[in-house]
PDB file of N, CA and C in Angstrom:
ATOM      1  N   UNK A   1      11.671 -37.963  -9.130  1.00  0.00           N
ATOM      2  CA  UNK A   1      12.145 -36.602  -9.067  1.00  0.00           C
ATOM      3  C   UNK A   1      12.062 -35.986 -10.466  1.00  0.00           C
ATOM      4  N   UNK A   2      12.038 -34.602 -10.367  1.00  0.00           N
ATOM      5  CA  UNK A   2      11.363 -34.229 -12.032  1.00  0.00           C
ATOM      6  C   UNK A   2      12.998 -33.609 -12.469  1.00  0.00           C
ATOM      7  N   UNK A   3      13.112 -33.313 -13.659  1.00  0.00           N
ATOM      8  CA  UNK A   3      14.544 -33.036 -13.866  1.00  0.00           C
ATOM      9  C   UNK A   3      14.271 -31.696 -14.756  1.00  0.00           C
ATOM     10  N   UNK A   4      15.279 -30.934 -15.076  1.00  0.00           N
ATOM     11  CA  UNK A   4      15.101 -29.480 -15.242  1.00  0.00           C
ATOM     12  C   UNK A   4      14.466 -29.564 -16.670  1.00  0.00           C
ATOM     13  N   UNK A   5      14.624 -30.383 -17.715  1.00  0.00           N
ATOM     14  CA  UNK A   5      14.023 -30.120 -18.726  1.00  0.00           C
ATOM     15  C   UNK A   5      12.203 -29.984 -18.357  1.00  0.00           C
ATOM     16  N   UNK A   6      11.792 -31.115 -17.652  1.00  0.00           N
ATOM     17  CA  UNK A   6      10.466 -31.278 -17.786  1.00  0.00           C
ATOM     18  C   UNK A   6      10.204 -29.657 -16.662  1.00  0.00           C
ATOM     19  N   UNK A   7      10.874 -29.157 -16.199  1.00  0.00           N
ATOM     20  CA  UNK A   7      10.519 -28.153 -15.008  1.00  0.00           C
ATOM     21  C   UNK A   7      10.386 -26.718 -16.665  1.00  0.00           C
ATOM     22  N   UNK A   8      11.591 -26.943 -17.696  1.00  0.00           N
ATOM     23  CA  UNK A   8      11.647 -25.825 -18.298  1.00  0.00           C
ATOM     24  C   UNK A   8      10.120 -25.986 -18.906  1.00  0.00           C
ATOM     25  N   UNK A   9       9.764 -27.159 -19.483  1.00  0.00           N
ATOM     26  CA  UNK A   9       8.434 -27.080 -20.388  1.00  0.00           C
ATOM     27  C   UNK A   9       6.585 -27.011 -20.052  1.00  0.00           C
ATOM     28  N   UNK A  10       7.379 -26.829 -18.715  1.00  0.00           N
ATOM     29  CA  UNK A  10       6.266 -26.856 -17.636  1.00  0.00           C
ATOM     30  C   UNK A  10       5.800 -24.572 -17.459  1.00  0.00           C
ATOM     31  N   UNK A  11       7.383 -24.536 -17.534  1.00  0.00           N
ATOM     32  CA  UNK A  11       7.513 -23.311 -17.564  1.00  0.00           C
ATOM     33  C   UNK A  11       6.684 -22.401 -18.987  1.00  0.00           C
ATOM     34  N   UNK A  12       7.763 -22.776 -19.731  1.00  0.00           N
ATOM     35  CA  UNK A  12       6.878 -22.585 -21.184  1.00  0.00           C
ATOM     36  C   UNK A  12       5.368 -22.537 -21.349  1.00  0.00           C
ATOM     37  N   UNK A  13       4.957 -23.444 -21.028  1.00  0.00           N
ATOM     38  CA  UNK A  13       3.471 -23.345 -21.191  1.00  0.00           C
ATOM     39  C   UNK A  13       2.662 -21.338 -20.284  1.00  0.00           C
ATOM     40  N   UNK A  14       3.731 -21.180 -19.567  1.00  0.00           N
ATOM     41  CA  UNK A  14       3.497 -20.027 -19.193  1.00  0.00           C
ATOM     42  C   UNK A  14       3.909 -18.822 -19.483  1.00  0.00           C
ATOM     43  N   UNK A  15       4.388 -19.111 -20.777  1.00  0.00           N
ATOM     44  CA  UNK A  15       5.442 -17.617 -21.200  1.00  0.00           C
ATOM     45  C   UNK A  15       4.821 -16.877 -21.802  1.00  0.00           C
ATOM     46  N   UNK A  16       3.289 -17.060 -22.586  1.00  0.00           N
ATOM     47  CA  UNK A  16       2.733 -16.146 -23.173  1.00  0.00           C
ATOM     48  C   UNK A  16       1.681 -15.561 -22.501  1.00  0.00           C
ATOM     49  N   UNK A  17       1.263 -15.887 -21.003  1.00  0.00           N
ATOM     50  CA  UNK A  17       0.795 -14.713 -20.251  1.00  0.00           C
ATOM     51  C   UNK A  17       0.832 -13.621 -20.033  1.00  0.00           C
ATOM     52  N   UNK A  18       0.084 -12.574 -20.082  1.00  0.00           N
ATOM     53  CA  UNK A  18       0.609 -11.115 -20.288  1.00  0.00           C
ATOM     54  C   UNK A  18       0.648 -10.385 -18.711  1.00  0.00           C
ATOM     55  N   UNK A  19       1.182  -9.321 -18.196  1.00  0.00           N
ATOM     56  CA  UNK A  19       1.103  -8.441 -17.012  1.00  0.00           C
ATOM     57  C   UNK A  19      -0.451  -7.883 -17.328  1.00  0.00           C
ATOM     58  N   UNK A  20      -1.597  -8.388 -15.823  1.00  0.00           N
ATOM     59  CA  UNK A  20      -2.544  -7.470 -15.799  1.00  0.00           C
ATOM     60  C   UNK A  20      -2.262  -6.216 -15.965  1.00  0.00           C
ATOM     61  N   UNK A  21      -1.396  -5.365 -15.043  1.00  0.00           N
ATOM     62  CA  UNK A  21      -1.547  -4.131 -15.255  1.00  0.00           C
ATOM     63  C   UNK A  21      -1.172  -3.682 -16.530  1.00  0.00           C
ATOM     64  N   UNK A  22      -0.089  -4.226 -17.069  1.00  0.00           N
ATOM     65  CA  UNK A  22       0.266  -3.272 -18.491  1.00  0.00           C
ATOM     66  C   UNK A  22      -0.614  -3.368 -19.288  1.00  0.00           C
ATOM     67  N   UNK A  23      -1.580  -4.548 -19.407  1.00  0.00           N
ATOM     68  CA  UNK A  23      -3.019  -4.759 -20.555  1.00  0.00           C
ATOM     69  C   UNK A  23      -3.520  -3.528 -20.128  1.00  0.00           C
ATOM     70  N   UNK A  24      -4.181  -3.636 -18.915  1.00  0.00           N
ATOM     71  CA  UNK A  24      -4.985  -2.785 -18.727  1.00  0.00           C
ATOM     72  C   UNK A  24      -4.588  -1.208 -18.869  1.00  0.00           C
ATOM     73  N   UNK A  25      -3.089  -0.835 -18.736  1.00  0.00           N
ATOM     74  CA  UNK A  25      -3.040   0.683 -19.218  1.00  0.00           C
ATOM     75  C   UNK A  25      -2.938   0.883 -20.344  1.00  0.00           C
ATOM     76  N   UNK A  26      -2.619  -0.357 -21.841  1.00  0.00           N
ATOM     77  CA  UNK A  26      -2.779  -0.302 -22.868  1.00  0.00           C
ATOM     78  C   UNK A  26      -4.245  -0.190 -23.316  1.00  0.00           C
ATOM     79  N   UNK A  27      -5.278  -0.578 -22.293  1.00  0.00           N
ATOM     80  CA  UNK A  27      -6.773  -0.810 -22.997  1.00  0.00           C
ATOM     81  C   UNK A  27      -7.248   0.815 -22.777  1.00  0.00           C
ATOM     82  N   UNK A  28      -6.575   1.058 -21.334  1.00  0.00           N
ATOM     83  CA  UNK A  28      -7.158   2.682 -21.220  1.00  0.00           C
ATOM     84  C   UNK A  28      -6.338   3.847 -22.175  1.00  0.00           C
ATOM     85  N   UNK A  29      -5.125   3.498 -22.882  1.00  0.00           N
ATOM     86  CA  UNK A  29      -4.926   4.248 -23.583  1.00  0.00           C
ATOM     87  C   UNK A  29      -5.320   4.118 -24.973  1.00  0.00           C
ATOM     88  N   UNK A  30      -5.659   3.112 -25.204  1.00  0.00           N
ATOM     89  CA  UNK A  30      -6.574   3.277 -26.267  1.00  0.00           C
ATOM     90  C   UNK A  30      -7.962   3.879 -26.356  1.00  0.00           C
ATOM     91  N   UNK A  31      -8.664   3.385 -25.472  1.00  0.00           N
ATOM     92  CA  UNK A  31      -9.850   4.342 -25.196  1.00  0.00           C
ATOM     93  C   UNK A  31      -9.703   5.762 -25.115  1.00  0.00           C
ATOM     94  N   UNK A  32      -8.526   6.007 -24.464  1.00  0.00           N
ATOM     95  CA  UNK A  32      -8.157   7.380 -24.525  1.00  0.00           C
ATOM     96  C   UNK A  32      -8.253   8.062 -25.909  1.00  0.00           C
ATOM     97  N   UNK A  33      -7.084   7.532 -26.416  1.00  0.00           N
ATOM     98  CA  UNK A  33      -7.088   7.760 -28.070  1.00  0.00           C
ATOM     99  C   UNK A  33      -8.552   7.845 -28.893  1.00  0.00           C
ATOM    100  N   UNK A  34      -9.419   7.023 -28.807  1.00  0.00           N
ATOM    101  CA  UNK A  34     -10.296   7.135 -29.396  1.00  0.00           C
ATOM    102  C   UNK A  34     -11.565   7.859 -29.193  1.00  0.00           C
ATOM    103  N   UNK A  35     -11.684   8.313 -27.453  1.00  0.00           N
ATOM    104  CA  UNK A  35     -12.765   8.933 -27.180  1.00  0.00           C
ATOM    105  C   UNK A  35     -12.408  10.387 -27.377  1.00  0.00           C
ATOM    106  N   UNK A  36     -10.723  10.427 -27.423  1.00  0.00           N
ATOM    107  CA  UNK A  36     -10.333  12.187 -27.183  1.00  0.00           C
ATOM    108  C   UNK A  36     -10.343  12.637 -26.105  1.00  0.00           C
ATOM    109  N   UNK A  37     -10.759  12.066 -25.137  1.00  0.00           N
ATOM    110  CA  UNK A  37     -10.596  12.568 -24.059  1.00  0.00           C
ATOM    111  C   UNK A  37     -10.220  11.791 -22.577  1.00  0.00           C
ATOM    112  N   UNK A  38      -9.449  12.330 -21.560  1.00  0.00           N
ATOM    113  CA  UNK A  38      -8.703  11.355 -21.077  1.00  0.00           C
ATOM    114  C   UNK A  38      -9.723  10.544 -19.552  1.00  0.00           C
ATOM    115  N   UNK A  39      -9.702   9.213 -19.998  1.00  0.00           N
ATOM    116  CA  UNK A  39     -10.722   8.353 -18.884  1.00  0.00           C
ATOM    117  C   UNK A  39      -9.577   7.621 -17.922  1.00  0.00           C
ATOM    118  N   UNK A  40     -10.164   8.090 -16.761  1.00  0.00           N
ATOM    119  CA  UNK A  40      -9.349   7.455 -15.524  1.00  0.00           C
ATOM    120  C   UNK A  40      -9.054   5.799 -15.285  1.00  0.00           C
ATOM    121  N   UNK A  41      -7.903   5.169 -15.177  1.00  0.00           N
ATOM    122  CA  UNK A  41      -7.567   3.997 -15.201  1.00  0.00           C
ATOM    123  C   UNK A  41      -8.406   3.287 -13.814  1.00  0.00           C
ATOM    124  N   UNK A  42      -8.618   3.563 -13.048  1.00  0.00           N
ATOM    125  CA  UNK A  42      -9.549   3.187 -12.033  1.00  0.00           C
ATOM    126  C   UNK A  42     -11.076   3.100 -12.418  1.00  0.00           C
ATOM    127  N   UNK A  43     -11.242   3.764 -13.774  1.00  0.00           N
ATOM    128  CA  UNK A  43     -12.896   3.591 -14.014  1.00  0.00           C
ATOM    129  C   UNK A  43     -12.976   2.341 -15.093  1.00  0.00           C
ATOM    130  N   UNK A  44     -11.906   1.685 -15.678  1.00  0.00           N
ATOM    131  CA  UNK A  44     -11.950   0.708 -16.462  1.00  0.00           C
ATOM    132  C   UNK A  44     -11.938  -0.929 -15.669  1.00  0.00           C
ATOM    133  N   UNK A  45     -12.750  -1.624 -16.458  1.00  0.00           N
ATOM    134  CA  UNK A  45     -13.108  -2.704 -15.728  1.00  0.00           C
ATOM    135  C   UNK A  45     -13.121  -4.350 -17.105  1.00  0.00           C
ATOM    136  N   UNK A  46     -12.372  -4.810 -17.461  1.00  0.00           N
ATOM    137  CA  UNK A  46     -12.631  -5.927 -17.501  1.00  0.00           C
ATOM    138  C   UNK A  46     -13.098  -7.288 -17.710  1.00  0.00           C
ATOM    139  N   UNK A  47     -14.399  -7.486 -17.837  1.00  0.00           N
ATOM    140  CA  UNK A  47     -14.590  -8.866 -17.013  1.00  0.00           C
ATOM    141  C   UNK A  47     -15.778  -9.441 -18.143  1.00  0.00           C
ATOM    142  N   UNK A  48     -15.471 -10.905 -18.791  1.00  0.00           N
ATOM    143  CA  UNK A  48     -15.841 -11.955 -19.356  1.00  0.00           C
ATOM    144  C   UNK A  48     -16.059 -11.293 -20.669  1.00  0.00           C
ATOM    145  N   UNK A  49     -14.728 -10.581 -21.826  1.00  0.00           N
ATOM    146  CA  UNK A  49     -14.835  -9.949 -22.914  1.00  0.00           C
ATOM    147  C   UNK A  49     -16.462  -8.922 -22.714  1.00  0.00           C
ATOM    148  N   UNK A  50     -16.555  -8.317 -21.463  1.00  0.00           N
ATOM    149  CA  UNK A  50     -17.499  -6.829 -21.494  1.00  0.00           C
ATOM    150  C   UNK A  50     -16.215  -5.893 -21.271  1.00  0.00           C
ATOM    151  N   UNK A  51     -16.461  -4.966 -21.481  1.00  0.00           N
ATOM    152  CA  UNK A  51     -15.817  -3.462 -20.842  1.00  0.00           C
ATOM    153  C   UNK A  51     -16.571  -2.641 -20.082  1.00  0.00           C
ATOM    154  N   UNK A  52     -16.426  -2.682 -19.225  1.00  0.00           N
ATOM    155  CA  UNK A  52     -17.350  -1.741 -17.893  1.00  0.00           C
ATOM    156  C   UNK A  52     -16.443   0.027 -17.678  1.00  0.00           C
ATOM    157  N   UNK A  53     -17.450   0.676 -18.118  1.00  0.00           N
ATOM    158  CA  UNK A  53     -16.334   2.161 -17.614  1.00  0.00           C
ATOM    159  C   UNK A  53     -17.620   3.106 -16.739  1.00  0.00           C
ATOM    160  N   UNK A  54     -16.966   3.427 -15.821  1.00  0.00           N
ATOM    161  CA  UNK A  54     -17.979   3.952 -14.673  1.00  0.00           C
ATOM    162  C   UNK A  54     -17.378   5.247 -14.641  1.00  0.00           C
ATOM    163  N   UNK A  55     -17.469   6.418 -15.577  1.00  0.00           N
ATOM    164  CA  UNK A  55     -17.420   7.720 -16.122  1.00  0.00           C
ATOM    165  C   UNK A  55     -18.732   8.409 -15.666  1.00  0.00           C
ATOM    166  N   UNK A  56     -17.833   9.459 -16.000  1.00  0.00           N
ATOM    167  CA  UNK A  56     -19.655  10.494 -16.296  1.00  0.00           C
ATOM    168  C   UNK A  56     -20.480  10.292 -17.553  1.00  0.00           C
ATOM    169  N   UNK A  57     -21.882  10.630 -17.159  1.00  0.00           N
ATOM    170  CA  UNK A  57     -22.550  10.322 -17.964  1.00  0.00           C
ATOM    171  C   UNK A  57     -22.537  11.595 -19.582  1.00  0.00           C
ATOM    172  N   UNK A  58     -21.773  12.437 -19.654  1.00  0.00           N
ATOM    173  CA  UNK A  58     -21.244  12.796 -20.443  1.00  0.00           C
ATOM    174  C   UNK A  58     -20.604  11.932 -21.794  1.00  0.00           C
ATOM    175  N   UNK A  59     -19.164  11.355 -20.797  1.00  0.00           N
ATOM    176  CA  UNK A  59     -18.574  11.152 -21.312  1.00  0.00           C
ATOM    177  C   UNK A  59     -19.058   9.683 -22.065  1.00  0.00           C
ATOM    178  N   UNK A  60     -19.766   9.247 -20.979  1.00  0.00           N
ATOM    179  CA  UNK A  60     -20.282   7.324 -21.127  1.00  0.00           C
ATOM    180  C   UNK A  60     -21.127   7.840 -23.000  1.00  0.00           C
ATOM    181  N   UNK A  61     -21.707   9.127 -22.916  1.00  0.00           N
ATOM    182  CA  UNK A  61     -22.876   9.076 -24.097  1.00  0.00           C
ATOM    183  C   UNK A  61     -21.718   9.210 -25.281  1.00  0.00           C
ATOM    184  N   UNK A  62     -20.547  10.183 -24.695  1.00  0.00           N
ATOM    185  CA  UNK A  62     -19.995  10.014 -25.868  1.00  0.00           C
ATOM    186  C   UNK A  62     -19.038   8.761 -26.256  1.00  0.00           C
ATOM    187  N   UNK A  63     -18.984   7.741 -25.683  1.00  0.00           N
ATOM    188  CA  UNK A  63     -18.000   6.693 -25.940  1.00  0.00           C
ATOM    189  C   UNK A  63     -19.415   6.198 -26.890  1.00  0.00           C
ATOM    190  N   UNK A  64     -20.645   5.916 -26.298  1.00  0.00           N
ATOM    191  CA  UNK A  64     -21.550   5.498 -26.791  1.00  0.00           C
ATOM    192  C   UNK A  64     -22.052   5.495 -28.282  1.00  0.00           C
ATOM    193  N   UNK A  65     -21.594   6.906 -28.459  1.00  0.00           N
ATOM    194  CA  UNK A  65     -21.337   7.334 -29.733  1.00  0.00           C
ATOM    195  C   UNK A  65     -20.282   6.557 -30.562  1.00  0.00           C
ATOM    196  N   UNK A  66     -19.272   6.398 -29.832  1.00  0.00           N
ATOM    197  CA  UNK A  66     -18.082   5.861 -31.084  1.00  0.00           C
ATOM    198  C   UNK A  66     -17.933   4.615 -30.554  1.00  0.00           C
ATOM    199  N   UNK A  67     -19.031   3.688 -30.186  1.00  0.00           N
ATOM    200  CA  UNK A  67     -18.772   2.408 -29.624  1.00  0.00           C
ATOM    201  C   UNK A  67     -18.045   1.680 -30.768  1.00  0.00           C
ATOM    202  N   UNK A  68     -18.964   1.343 -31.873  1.00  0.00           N
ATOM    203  CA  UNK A  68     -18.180   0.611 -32.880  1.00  0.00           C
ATOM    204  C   UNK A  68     -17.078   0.393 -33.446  1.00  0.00           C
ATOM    205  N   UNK A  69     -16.536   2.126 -33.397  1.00  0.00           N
ATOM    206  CA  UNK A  69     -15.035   2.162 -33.783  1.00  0.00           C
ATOM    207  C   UNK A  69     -14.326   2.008 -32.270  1.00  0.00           C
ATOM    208  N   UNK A  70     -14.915   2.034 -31.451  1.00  0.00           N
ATOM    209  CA  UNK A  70     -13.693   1.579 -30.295  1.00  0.00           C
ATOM    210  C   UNK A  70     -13.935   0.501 -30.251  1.00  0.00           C
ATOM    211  N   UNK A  71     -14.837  -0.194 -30.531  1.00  0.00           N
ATOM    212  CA  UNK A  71     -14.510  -1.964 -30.496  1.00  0.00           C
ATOM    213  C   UNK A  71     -13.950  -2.554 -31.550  1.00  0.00           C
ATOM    214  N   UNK A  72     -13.743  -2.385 -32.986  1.00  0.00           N
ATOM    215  CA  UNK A  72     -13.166  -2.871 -33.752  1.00  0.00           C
ATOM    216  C   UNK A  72     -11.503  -2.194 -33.380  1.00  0.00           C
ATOM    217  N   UNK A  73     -11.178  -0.342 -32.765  1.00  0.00           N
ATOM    218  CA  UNK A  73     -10.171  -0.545 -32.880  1.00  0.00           C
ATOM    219  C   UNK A  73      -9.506  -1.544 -31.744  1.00  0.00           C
ATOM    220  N   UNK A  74     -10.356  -1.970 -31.149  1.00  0.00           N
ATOM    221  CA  UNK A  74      -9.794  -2.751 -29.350  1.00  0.00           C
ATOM    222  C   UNK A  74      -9.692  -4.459 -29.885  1.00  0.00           C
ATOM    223  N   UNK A  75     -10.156  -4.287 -30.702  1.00  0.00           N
ATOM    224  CA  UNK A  75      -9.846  -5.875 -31.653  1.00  0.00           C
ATOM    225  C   UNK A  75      -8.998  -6.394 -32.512  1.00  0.00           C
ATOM    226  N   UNK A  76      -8.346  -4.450 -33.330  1.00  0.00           N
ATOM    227  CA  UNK A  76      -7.399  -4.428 -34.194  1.00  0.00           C
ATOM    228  C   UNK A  76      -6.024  -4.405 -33.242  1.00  0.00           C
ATOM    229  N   UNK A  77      -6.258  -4.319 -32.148  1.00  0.00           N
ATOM    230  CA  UNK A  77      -4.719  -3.905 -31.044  1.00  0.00           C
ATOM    231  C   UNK A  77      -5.063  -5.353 -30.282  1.00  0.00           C
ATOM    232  N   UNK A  78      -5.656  -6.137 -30.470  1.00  0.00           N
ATOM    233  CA  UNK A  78      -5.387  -7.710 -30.051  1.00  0.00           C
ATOM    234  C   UNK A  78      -6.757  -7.531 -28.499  1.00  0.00           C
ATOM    235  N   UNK A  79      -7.393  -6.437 -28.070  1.00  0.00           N
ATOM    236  CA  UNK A  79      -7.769  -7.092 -27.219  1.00  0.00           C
ATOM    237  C   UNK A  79      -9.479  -7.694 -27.083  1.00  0.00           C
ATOM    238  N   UNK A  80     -10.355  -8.989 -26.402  1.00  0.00           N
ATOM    239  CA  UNK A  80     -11.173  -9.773 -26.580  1.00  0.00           C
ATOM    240  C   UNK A  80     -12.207  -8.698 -26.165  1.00  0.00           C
ATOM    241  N   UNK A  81     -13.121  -7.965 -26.914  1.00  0.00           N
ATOM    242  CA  UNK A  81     -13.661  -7.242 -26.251  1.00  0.00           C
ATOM    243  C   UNK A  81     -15.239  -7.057 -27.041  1.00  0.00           C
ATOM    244  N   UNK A  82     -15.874  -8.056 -26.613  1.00  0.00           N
ATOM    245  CA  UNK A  82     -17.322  -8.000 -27.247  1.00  0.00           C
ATOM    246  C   UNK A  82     -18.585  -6.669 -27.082  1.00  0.00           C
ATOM    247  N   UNK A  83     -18.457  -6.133 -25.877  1.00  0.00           N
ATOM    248  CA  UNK A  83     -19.413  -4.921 -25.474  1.00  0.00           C
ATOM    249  C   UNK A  83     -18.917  -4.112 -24.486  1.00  0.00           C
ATOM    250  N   UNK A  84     -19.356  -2.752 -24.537  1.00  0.00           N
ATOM    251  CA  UNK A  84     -19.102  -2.067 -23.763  1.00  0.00           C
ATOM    252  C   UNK A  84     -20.217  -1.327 -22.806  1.00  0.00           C
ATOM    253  N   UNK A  85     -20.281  -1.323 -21.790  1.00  0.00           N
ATOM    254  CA  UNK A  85     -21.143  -1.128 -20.794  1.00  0.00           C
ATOM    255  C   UNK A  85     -20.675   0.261 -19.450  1.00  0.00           C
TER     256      UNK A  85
END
């Protein structure tokens, strides 16, 4: 039978997981911040350190434009984010 200590450190190992959703409205408000203009939380995506944003093509040219500084600032606010697509 396992006893509460080994149940607490079992626990622990899980305490520095973060809430999907709150990452993700922190990643879109940063993008926000940096493109100037406001991108819908449903167009942000995610997946294997890419960033996928399915915008208008407006807006996609202008992120395109400030890719660099939105990836270093998305690196300076902690999040893994190699390219944006």
């Amino acid at each position: 039978m396992y006893n509460l200590s080994s149940l607490s450190s079992l626990l622990e190992k899980f305490r520095h997981l973060k809430n999907p959703r709150e990452e993700r409205e922190r990643l879109v408000a940063t993008l926000t911040e940096c493109s100037g203009f406001e991108i819908p939380f449903e167009t942000v995506d995610l997946k294997i350190d890419i960033l996928y944003i399915n915008v208008s093509g407006y807006m996609k040219t202008e992120i395109f434009m400030r890719k660099e500084m939105i990836l270093t600032t998305l690196k300076e606010k902690g999040f893994k984010v190699g390219d944006i697509r």
